[in-house]
C-alpha atoms as a PDB file:
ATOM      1  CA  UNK A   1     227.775  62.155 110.742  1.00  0.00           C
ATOM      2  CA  UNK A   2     230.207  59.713 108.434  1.00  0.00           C
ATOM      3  CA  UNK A   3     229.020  56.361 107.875  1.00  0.00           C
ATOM      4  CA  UNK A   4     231.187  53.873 108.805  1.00  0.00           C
ATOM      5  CA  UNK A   5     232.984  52.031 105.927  1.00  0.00           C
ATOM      6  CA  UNK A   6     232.108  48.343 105.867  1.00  0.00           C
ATOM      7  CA  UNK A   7     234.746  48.003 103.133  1.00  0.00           C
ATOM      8  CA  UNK A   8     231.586  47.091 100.627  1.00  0.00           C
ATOM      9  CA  UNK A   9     231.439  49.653  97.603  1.00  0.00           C
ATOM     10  CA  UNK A  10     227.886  51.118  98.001  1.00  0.00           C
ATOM     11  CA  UNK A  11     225.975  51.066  95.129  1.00  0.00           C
ATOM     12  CA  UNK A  12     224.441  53.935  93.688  1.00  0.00           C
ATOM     13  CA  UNK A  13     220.902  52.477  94.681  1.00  0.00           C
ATOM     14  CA  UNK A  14     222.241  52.596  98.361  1.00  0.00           C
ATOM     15  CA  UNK A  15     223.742  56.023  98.425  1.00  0.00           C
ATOM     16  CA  UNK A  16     220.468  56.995  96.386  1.00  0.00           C
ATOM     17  CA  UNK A  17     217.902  55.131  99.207  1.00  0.00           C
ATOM     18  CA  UNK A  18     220.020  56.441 102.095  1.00  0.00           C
ATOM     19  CA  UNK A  19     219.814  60.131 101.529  1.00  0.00           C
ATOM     20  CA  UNK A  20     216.255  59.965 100.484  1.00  0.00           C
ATOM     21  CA  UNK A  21     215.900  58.115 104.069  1.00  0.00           C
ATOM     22  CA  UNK A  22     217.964  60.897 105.487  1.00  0.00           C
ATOM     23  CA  UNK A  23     215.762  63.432 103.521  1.00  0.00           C
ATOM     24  CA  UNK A  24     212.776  61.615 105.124  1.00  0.00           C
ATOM     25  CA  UNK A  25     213.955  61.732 108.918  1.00  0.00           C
ATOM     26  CA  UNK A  26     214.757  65.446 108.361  1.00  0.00           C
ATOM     27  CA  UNK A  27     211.271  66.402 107.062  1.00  0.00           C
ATOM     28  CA  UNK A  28     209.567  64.768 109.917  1.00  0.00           C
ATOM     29  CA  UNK A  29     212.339  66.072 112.325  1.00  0.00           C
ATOM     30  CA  UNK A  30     211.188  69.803 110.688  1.00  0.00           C
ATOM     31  CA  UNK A  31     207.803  68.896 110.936  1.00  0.00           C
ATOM     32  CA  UNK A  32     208.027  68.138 114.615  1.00  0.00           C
ATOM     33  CA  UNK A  33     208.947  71.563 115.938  1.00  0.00           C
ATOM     34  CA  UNK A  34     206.095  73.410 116.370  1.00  0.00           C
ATOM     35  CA  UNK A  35     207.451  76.632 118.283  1.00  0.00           C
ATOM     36  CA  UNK A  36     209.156  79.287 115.888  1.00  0.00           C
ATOM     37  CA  UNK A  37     211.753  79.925 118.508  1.00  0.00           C
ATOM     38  CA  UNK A  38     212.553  76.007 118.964  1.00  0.00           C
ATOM     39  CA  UNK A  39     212.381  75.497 115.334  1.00  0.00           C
ATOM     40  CA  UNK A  40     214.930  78.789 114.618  1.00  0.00           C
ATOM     41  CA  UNK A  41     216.976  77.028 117.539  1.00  0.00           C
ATOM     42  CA  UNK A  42     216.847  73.385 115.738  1.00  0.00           C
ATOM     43  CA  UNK A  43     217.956  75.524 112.654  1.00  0.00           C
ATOM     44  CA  UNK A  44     220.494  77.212 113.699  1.00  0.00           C
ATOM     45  CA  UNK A  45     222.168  73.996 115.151  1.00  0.00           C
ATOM     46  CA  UNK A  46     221.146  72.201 111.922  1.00  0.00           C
ATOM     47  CA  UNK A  47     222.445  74.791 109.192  1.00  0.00           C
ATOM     48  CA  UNK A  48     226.144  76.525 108.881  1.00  0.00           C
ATOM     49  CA  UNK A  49     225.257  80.386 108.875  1.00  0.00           C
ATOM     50  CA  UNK A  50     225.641  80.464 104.853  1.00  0.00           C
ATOM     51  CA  UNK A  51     223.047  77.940 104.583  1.00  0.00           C
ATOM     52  CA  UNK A  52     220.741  79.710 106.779  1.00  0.00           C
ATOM     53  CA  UNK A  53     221.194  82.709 105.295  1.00  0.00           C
ATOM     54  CA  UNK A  54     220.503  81.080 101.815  1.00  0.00           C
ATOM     55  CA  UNK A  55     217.346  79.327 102.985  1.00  0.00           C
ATOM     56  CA  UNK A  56     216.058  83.060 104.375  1.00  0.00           C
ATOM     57  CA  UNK A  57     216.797  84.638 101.155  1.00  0.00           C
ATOM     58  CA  UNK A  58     214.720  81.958  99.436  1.00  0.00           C
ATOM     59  CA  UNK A  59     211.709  82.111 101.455  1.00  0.00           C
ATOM     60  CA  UNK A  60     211.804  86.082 101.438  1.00  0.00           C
ATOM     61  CA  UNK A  61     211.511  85.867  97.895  1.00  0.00           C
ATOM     62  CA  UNK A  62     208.122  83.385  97.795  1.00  0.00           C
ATOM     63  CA  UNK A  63     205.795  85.604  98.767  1.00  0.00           C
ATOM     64  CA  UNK A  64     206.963  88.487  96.662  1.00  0.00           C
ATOM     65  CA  UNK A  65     207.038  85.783  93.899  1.00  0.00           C
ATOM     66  CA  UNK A  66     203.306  84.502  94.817  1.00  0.00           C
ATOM     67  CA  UNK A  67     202.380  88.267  94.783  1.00  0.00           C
ATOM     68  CA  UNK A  68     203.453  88.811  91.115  1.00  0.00           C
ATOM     69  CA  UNK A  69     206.532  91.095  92.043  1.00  0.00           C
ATOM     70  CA  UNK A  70     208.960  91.262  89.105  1.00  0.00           C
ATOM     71  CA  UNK A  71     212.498  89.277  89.456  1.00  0.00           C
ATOM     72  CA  UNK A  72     214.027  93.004  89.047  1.00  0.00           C
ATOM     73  CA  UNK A  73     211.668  94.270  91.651  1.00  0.00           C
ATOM     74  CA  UNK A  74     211.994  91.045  93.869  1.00  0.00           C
ATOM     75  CA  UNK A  75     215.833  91.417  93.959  1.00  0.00           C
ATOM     76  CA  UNK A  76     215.541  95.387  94.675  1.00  0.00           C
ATOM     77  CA  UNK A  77     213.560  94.943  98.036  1.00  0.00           C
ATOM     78  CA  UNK A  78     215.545  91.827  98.932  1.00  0.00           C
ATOM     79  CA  UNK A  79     218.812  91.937  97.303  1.00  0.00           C
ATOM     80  CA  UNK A  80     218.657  88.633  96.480  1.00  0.00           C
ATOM     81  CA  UNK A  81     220.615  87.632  93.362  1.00  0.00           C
ATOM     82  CA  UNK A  82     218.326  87.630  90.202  1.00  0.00           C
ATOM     83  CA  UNK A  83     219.989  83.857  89.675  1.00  0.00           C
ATOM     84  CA  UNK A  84     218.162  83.420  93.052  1.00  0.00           C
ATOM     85  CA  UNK A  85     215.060  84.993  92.445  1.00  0.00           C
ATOM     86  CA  UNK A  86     214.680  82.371  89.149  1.00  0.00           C
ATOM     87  CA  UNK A  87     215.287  79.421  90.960  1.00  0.00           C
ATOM     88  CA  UNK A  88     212.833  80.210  93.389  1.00  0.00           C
ATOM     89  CA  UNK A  89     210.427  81.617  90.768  1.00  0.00           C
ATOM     90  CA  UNK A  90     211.324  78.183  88.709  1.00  0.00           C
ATOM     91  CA  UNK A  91     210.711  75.954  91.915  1.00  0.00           C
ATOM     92  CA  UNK A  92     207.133  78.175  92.269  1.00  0.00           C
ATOM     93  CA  UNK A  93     206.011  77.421  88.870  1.00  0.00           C
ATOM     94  CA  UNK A  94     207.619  73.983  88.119  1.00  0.00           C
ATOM     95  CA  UNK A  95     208.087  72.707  91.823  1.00  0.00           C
ATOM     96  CA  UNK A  96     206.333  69.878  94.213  1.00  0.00           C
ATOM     97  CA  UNK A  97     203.975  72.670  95.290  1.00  0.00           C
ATOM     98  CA  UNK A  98     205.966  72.794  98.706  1.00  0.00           C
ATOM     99  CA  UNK A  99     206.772  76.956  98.613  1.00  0.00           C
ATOM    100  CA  UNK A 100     202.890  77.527  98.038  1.00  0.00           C
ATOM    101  CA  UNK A 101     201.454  75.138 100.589  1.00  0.00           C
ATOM    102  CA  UNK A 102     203.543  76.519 103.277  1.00  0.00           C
ATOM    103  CA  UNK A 103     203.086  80.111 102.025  1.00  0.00           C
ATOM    104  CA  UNK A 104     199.209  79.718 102.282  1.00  0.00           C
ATOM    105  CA  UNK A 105     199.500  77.894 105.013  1.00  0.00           C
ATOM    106  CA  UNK A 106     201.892  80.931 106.567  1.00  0.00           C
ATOM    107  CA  UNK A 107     198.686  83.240 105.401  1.00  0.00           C
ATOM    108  CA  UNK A 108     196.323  81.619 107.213  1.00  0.00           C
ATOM    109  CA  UNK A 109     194.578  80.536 103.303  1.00  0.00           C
ATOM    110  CA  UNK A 110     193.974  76.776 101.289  1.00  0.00           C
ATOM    111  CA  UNK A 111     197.183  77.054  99.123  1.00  0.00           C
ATOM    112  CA  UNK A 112     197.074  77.226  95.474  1.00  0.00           C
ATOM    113  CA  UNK A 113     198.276  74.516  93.225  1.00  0.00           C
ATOM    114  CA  UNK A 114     200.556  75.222  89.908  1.00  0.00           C
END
């Protein structure tokens, strides 16, 4: 949804504090569906079918990632692009720790920090 212009320039502060507020509503929004087929409902609603079908590749990648596959190997049983497969990888290693919470918490286990 398009703001409305209030023919004030918005500062690069604003823009900056709005989308991290947007970011924020999202995240509990996600948070709040608690039913797989709700939540895959919710995301297909939320997310054009590229975007959905780059947020699946990504999280098929994590726990072949997690498990020590190789990039090569990772993008043979996925074929997901190696560019892909390094962001993830880069976002496992380097990230907030968000891929390996919810992967541990997907496997039932304490996730794994680093």
């Amino acid at each position: 949804m398009k703001r409305r212009d209030t023919g004030q320039p918005a500062s690069a502060a604003d823009e900056l504090s709005r989308r991290e507020l947007a970011q924020a509503e999202l995240a509990r929004a996600l948070a709040s569906v608690e039913d797989p087929e709700r939540m895959a409902a919710f995301l297909t609603d939320l997310c054009t079918p590229a975007e959905l079908e780059a947020l699946a590749d990504r999280w098929s990648v994590v726990p072949l990632l997690a498990d020590g596959v190789s990039y090569r190997q990772v993008h043979e049983q996925t074929g997901v692009s190696v560019t892909t497969v390094g962001r993830v990888a880069r976002c496992l290693d380097h990230g907030t720790g968000g891929y390996r919470e919810v992967l541990a918490h997907t496997r039932g286990a304490q996730p794994t920090r680093g």
